[in-house]
Every structure is written in structure tokens, then in C-alpha cells.
C-alpha atoms as a PDB file:
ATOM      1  CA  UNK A   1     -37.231  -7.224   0.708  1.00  0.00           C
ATOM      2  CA  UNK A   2     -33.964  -7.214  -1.250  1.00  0.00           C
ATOM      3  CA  UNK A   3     -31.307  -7.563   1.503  1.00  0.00           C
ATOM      4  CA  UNK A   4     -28.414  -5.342   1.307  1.00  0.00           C
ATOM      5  CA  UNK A   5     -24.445  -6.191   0.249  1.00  0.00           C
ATOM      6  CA  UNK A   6     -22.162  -5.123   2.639  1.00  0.00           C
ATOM      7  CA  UNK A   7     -19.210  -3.115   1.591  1.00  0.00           C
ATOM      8  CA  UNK A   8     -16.304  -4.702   2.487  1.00  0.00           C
ATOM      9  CA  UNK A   9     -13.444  -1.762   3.127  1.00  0.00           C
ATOM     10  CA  UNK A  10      -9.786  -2.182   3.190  1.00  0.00           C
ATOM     11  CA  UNK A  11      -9.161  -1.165   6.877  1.00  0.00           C
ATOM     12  CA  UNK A  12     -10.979  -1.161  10.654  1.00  0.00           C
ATOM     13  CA  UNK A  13     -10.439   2.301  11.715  1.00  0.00           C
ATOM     14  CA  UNK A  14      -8.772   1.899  14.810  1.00  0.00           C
ATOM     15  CA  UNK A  15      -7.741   5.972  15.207  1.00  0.00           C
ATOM     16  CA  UNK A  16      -5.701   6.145  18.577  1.00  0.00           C
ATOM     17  CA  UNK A  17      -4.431   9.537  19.642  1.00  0.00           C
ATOM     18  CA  UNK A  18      -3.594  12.087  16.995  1.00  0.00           C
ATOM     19  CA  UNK A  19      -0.830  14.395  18.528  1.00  0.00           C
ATOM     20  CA  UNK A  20      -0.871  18.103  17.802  1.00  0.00           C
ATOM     21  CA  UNK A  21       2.225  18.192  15.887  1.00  0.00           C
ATOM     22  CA  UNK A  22       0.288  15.435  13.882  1.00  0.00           C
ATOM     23  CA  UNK A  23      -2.512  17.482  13.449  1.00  0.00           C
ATOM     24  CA  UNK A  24      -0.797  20.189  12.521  1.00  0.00           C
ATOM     25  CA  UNK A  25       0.605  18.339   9.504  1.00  0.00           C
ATOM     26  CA  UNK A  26      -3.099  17.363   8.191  1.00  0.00           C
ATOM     27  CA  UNK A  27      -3.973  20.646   8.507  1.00  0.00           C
ATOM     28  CA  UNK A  28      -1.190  22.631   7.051  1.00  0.00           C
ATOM     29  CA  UNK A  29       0.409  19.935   4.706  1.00  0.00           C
ATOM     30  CA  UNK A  30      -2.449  17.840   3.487  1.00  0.00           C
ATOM     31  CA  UNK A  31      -4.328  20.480   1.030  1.00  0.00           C
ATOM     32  CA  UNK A  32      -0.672  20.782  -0.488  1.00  0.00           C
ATOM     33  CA  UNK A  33       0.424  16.697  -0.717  1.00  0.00           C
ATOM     34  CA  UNK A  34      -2.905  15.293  -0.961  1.00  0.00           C
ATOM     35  CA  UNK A  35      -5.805  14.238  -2.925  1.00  0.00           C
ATOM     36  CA  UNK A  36      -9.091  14.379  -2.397  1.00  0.00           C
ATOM     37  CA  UNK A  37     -10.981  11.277  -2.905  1.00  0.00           C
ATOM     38  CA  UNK A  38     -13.719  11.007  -5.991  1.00  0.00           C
ATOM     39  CA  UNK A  39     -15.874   9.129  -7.365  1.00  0.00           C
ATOM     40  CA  UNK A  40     -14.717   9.741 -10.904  1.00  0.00           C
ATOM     41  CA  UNK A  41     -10.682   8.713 -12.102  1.00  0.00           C
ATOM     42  CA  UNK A  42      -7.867  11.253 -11.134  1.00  0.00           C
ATOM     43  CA  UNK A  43      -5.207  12.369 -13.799  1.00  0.00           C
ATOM     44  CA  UNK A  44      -2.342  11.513 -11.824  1.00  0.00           C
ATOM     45  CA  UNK A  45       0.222  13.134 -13.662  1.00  0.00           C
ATOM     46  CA  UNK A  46      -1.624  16.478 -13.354  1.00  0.00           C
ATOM     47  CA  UNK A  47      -1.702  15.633  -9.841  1.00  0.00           C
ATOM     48  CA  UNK A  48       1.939  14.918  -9.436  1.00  0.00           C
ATOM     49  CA  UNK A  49       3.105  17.707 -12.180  1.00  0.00           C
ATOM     50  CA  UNK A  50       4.699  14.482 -13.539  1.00  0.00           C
ATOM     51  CA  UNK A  51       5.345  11.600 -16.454  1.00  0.00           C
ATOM     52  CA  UNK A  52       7.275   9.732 -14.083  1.00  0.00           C
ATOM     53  CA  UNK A  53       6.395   6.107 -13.207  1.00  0.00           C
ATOM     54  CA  UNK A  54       3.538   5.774 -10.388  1.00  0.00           C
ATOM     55  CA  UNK A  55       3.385   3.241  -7.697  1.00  0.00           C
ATOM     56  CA  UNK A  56       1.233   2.972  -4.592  1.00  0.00           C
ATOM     57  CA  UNK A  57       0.985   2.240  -1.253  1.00  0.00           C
ATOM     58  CA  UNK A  58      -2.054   0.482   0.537  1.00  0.00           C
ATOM     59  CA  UNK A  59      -1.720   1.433   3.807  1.00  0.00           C
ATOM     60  CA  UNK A  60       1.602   2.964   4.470  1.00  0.00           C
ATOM     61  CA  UNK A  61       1.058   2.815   8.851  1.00  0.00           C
ATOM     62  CA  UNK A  62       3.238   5.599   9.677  1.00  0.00           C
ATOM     63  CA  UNK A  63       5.186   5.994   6.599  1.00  0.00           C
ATOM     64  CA  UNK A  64       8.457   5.456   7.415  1.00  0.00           C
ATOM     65  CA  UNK A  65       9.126   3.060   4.231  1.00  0.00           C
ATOM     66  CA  UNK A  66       7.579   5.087   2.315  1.00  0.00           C
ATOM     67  CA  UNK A  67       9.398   8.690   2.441  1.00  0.00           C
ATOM     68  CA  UNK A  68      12.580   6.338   2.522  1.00  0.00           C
ATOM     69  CA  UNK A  69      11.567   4.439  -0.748  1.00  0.00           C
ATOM     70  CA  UNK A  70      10.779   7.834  -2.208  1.00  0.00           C
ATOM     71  CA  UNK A  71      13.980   9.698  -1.174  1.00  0.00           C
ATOM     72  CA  UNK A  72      16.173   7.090  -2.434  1.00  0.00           C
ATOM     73  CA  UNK A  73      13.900   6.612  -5.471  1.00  0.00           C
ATOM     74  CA  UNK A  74      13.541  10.089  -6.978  1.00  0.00           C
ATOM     75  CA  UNK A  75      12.364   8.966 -10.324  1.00  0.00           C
ATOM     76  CA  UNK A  76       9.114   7.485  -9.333  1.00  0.00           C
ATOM     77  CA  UNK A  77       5.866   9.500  -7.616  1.00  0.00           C
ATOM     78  CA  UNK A  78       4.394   7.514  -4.918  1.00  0.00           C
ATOM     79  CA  UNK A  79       0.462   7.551  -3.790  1.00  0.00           C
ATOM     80  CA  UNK A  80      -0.259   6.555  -0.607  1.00  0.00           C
ATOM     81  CA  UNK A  81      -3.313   5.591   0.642  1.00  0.00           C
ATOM     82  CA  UNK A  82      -4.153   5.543   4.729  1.00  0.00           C
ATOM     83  CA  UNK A  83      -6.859   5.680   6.295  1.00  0.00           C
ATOM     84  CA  UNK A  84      -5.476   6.799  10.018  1.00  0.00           C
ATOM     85  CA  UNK A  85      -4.804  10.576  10.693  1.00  0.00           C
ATOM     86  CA  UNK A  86      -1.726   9.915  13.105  1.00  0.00           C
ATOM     87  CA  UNK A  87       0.380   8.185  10.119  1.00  0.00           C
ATOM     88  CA  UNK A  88      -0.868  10.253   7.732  1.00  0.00           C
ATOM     89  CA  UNK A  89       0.684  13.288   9.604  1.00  0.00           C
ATOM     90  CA  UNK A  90       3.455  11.341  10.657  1.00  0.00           C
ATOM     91  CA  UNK A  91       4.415  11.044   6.658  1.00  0.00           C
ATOM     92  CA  UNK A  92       3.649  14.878   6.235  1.00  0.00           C
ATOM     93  CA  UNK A  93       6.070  15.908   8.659  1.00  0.00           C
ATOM     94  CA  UNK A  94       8.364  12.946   7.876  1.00  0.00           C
ATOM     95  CA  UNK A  95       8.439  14.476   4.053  1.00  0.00           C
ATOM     96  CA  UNK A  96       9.016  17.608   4.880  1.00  0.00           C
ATOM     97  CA  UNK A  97      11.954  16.847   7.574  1.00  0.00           C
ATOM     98  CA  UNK A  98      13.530  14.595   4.492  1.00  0.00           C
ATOM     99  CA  UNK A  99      12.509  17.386   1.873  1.00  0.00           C
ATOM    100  CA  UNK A 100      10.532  14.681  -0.152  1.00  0.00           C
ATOM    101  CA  UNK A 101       8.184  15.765  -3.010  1.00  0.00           C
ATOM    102  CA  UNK A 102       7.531  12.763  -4.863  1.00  0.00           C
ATOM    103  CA  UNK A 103       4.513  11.587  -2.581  1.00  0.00           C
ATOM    104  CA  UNK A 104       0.765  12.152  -2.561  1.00  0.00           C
ATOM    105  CA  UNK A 105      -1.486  11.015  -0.091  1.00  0.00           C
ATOM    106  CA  UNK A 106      -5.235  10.003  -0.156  1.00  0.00           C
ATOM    107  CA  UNK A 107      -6.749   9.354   3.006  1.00  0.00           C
ATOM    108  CA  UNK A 108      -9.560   7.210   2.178  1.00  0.00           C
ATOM    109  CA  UNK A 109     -10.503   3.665   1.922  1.00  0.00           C
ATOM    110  CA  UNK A 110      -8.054   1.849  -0.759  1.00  0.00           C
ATOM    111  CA  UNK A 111     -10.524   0.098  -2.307  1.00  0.00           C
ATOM    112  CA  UNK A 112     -12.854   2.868  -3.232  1.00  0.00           C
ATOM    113  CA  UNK A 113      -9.877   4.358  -4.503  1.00  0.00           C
ATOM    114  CA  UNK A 114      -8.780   1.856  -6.611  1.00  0.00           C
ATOM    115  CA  UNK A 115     -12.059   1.332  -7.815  1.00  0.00           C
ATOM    116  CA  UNK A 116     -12.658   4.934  -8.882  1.00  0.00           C
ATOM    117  CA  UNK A 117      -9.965   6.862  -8.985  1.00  0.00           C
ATOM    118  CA  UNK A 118      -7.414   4.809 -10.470  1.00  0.00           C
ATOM    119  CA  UNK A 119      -7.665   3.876 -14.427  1.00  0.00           C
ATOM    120  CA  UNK A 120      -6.745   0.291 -15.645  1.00  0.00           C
ATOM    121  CA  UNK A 121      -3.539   0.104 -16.802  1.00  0.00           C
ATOM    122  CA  UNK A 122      -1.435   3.078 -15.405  1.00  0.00           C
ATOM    123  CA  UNK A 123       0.292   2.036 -12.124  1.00  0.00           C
ATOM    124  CA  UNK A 124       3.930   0.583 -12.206  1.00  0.00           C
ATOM    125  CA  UNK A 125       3.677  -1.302  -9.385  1.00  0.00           C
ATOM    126  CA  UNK A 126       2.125  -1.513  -6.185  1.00  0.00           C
ATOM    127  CA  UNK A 127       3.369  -1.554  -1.990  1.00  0.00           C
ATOM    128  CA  UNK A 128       1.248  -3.606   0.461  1.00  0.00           C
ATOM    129  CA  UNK A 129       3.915  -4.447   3.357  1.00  0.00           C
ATOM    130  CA  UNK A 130       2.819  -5.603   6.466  1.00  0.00           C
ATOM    131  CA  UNK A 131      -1.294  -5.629   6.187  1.00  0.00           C
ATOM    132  CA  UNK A 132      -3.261  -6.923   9.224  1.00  0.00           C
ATOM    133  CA  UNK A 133      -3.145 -10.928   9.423  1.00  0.00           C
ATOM    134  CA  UNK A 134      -6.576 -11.004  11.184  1.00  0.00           C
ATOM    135  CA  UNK A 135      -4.922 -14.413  12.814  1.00  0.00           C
ATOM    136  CA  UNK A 136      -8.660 -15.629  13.969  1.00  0.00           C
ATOM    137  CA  UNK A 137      -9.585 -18.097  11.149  1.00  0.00           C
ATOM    138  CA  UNK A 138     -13.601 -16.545  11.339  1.00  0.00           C
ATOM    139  CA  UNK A 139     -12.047 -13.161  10.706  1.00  0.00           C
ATOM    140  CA  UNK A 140      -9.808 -14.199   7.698  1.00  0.00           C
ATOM    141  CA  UNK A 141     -12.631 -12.629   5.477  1.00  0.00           C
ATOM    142  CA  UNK A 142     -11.170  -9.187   6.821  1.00  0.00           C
ATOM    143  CA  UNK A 143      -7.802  -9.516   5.206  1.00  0.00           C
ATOM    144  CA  UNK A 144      -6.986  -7.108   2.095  1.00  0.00           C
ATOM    145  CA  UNK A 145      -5.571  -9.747   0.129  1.00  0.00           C
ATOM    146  CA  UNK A 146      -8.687 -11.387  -1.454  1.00  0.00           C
ATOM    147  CA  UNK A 147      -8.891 -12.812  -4.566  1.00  0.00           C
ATOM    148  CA  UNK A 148     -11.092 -10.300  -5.786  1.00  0.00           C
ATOM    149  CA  UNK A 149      -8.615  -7.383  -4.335  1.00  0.00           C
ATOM    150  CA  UNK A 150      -5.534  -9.002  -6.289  1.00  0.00           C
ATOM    151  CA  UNK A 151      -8.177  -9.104  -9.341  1.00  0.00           C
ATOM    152  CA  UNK A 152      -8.851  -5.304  -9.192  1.00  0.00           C
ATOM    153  CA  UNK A 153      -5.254  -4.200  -8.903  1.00  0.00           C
ATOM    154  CA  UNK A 154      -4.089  -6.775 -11.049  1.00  0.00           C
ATOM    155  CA  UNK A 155      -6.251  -4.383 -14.133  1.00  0.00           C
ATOM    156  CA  UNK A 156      -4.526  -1.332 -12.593  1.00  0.00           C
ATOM    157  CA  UNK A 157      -1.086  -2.290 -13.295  1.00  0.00           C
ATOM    158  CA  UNK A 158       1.020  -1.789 -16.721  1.00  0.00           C
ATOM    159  CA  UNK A 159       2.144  -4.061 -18.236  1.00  0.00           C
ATOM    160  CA  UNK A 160       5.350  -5.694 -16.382  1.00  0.00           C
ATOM    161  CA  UNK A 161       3.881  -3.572 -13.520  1.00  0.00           C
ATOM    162  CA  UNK A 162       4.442  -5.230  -9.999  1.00  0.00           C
ATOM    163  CA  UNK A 163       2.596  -6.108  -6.925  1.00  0.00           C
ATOM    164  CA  UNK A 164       5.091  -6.421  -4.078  1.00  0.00           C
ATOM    165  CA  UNK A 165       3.318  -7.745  -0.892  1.00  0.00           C
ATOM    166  CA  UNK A 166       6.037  -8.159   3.020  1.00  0.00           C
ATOM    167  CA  UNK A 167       4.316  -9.916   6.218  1.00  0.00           C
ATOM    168  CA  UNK A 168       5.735 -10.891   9.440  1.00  0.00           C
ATOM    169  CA  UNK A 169       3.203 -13.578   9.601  1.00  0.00           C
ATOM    170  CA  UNK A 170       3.759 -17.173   8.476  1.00  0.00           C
ATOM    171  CA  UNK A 171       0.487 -18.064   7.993  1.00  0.00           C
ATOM    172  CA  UNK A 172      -0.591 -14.416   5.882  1.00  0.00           C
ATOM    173  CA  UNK A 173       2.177 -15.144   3.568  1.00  0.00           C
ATOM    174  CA  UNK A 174       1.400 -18.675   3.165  1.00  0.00           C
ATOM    175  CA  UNK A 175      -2.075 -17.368   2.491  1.00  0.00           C
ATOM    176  CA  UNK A 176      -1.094 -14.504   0.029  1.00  0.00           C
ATOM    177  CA  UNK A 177       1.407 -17.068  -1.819  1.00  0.00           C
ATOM    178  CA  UNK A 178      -1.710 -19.120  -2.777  1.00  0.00           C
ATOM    179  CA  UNK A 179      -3.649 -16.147  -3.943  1.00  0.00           C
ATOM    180  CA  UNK A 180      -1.534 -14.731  -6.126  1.00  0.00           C
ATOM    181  CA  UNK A 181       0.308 -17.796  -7.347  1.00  0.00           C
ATOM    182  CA  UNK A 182      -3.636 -18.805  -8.661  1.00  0.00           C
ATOM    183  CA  UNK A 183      -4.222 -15.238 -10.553  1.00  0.00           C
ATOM    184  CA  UNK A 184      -3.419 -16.074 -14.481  1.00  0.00           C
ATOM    185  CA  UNK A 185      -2.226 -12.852 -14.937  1.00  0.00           C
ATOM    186  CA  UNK A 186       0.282 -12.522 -12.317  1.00  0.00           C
ATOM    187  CA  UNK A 187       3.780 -14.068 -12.584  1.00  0.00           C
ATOM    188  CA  UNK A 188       5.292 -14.989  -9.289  1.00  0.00           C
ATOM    189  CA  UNK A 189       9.251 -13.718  -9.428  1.00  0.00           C
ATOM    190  CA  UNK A 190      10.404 -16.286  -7.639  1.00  0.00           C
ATOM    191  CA  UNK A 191      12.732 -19.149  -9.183  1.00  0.00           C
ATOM    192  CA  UNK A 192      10.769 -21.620  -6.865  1.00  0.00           C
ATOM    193  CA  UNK A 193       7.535 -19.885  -7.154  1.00  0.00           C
ATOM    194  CA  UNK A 194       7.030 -19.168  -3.213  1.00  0.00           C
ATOM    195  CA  UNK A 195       9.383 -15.936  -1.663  1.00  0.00           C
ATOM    196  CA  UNK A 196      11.933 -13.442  -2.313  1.00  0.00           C
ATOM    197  CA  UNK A 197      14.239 -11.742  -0.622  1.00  0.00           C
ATOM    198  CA  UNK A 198      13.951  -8.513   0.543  1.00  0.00           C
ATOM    199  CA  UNK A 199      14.486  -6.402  -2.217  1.00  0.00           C
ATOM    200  CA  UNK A 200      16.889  -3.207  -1.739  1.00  0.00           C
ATOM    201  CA  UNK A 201      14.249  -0.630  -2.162  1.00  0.00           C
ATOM    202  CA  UNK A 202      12.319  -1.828   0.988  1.00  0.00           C
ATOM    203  CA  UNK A 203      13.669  -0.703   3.822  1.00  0.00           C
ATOM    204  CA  UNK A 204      13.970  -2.194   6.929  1.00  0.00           C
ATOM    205  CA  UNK A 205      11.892  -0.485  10.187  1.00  0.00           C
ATOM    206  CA  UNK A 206      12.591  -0.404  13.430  1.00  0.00           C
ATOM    207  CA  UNK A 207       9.383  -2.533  14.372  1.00  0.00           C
ATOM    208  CA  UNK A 208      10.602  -5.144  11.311  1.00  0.00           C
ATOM    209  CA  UNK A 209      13.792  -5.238  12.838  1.00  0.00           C
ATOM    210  CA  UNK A 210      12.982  -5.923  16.251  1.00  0.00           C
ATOM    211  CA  UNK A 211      10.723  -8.589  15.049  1.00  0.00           C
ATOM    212  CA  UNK A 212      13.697 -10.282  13.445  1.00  0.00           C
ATOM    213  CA  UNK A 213      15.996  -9.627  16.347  1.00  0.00           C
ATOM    214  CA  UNK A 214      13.610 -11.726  18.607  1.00  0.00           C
ATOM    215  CA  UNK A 215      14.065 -14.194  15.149  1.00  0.00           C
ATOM    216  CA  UNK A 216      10.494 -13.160  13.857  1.00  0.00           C
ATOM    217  CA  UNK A 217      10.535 -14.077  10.242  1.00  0.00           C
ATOM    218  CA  UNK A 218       9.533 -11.802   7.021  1.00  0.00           C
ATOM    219  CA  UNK A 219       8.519 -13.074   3.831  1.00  0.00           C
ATOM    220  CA  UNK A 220       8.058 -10.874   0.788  1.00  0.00           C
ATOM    221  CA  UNK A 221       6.254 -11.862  -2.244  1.00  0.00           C
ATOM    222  CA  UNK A 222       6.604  -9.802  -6.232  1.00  0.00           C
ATOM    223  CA  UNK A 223       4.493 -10.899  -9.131  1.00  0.00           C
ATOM    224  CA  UNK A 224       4.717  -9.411 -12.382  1.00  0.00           C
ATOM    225  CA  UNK A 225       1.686  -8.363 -14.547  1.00  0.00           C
ATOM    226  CA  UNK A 226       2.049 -11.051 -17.829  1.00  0.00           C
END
């Protein structure tokens, strides 16, 4: 009997309480800012109504970088890509309160997305800030950065496109550092090839700040496509 691969995904659903106003959002706001996921590649500048640069966000939580990041950055379009319906209407109604257009949202698992939605060679750069360290060594397997994730949106960036990766977490960062320092076709941005600072574009949240209030470290990492 051939045994069967399992899919790894991007995320553990972990839902939690959707509020109505939250609801609402997904409801009202979704069939306008989002996309539908498909198993065949989306023309995003039909979907945007736009030749600007495109960058994305893997799991944007509740979206408070990225409506900031968009405001201040009106030349770009931003996709994000969640999985959880409470952040995902938190953004909606974040967007509209901040009269933000230059956002799309797919709520569907990142990797399927990547892998058929999104052609080779067309993003500017890409957001993953503050993934899930899965800090149990036996569940390290679960973390998004994987060689073979960097690999796939490695071929989705332009050329001189950029994968810009924040964590809280020693260890993660540590982790993602070696991952990314071993892909040829990545060059780290670093003058000592291990962090950067926080770049001016990335906000700081509340929960980042606390976390550095209580003297909680951050370490962000930006490679280039070569």
C-alpha cells in the first residue's frame, strides 16, 4: 500500500472567539478586499487595479503592522495571507478606520498560496514577523521557516526582491539566521552576516513593545534575492 505524504500547512488553526464586529467585517468587507484562493496563479495587478510593487505578508496576526506599513507606504499593494477569522476582521475594520486601500487579503493556508497562486518572479519582497517558535525541539518541524519554505519564496521574489523575517525568540532567529544564510540565492543584508536593526517601515506593536519593556529582545533578519 503506498503510504500517504502529509501536507505540511503553514499554520495550526487555533480560532478563539470571533466577535461580531469581527464578523461583520468578513462578511461585509472581505468579498470587497479579498481574494479567493485557487488552484491556478492570480493576476495580481488586476486584482489590485495596480502596477505598483507587491509584497506579502505570511501571517499578519491581527494586522496592526500591516495597515500601518501600508498607510505610510502608499506606493506598494500589500497581500496578506491569515488563516484566523478574528485578525482577518480585525485588519478589515482596521483598514477601513485608517481609510487604507492598498491591501488584499487571502485567508488560506500560505503555502498553498504561494504554491499556486503566486508566479515566480513577481513579488518585491516579503513580511514574516513574529511566526510561532514551536520552542519544543520535537515540534521544530512545525515552524514556517524550512528550508524548503525559504526555497519556494525565494523563486517568487524579483530580482533584488526581499525577505524580511522579526522574532522575539532567541533561539527562532538563531534558527532562521542559519537557514537563510545557507540559501545561495539569498544575500543576508547584514555587514556581519547575522541581524539588522529594525528597519523604519516595521512598526513597533504594543505586544513587541511590552516584550522589550520587560527587556525581551527582537531580532530582524533581510536577505536580498542575488
Amino acid at each position: 500500500m503506498q503510504q500517504k505524504i502529509r501536507h505540511i500547512k503553514s499554520f495550526v488553526l487555533r480560532q478563539g472567539k470571533i466577535t461580531s464586529g469581527q464578523l461583520n467585517a468578513i462578511n461585509t468587507l472581505l468579498p470587497k478586499y479579498g481574494l479567493k484562493y485557487q488552484t491556478t496563479q492570480v493576476d495580481l495587478e488586476a486584482a489590485f487595479d495596480s502596477k505598483k510593487d507587491k509584497i506579502i505578508e505570511i501571517g499578519f496576526g491581527m494586522g496592526a503592522a500591516t495597515w500601518q506599513i501600508a498607510k505610510q507606504n502608499p506606493d506598494n499593494d500589500y497581500l496578506g495571507i491569515e488563516v484566523h477569522g478574528p485578525g482577518v476582521g480585525t485588519l478589515l475594520m482596521s483598514m477601513v478606520e485608517h481609510d487604507v486601500n492598498n491591501i488584499r487579503i487571502i485567508q488560506h493556508d500560505a503555502i498553498e498560496v504561494l504554491k499556486d497562486m503566486i508566479p515566480n518572479n513577481s513579488i518585491t519582497g516579503f513580511h514574516i514577523y513574529f511566526p510561532d517558535p514551536w520552542h519544543k525541539k520535537k515540534h521544530h518541524k512545525r515552524r514556517i521557516i524550512q528550508p524548503e519554505f525559504i526555497d519556494l519564496i525565494s523563486n517568487k521574489l524579483k530580482p533584488s526582491g526581499y525577505i524580511h523575517l522579526a522574532t522575539d525568540w532567541e533561539h527562532y532567529a538563531l534558527y532562521m539566521l542559519q537557514i537563510l544564510n545557507q540559501d545561495p540565492k539569498l544575500q543576508n543584508q547584514s555587514a556581519d552576516n547575522t541581524f539588522v536593526k529594525r528597519p523604519s517601515y516595521r512598526p513597533l506593536t504594543k505586544f513587541e513593545q511590552r516584550g522589550i519593556n520587560l527587556g525581551h529582545g527582537v531580532w530582524d533578519l533581510i536577505f536580498l534575492a542575488r
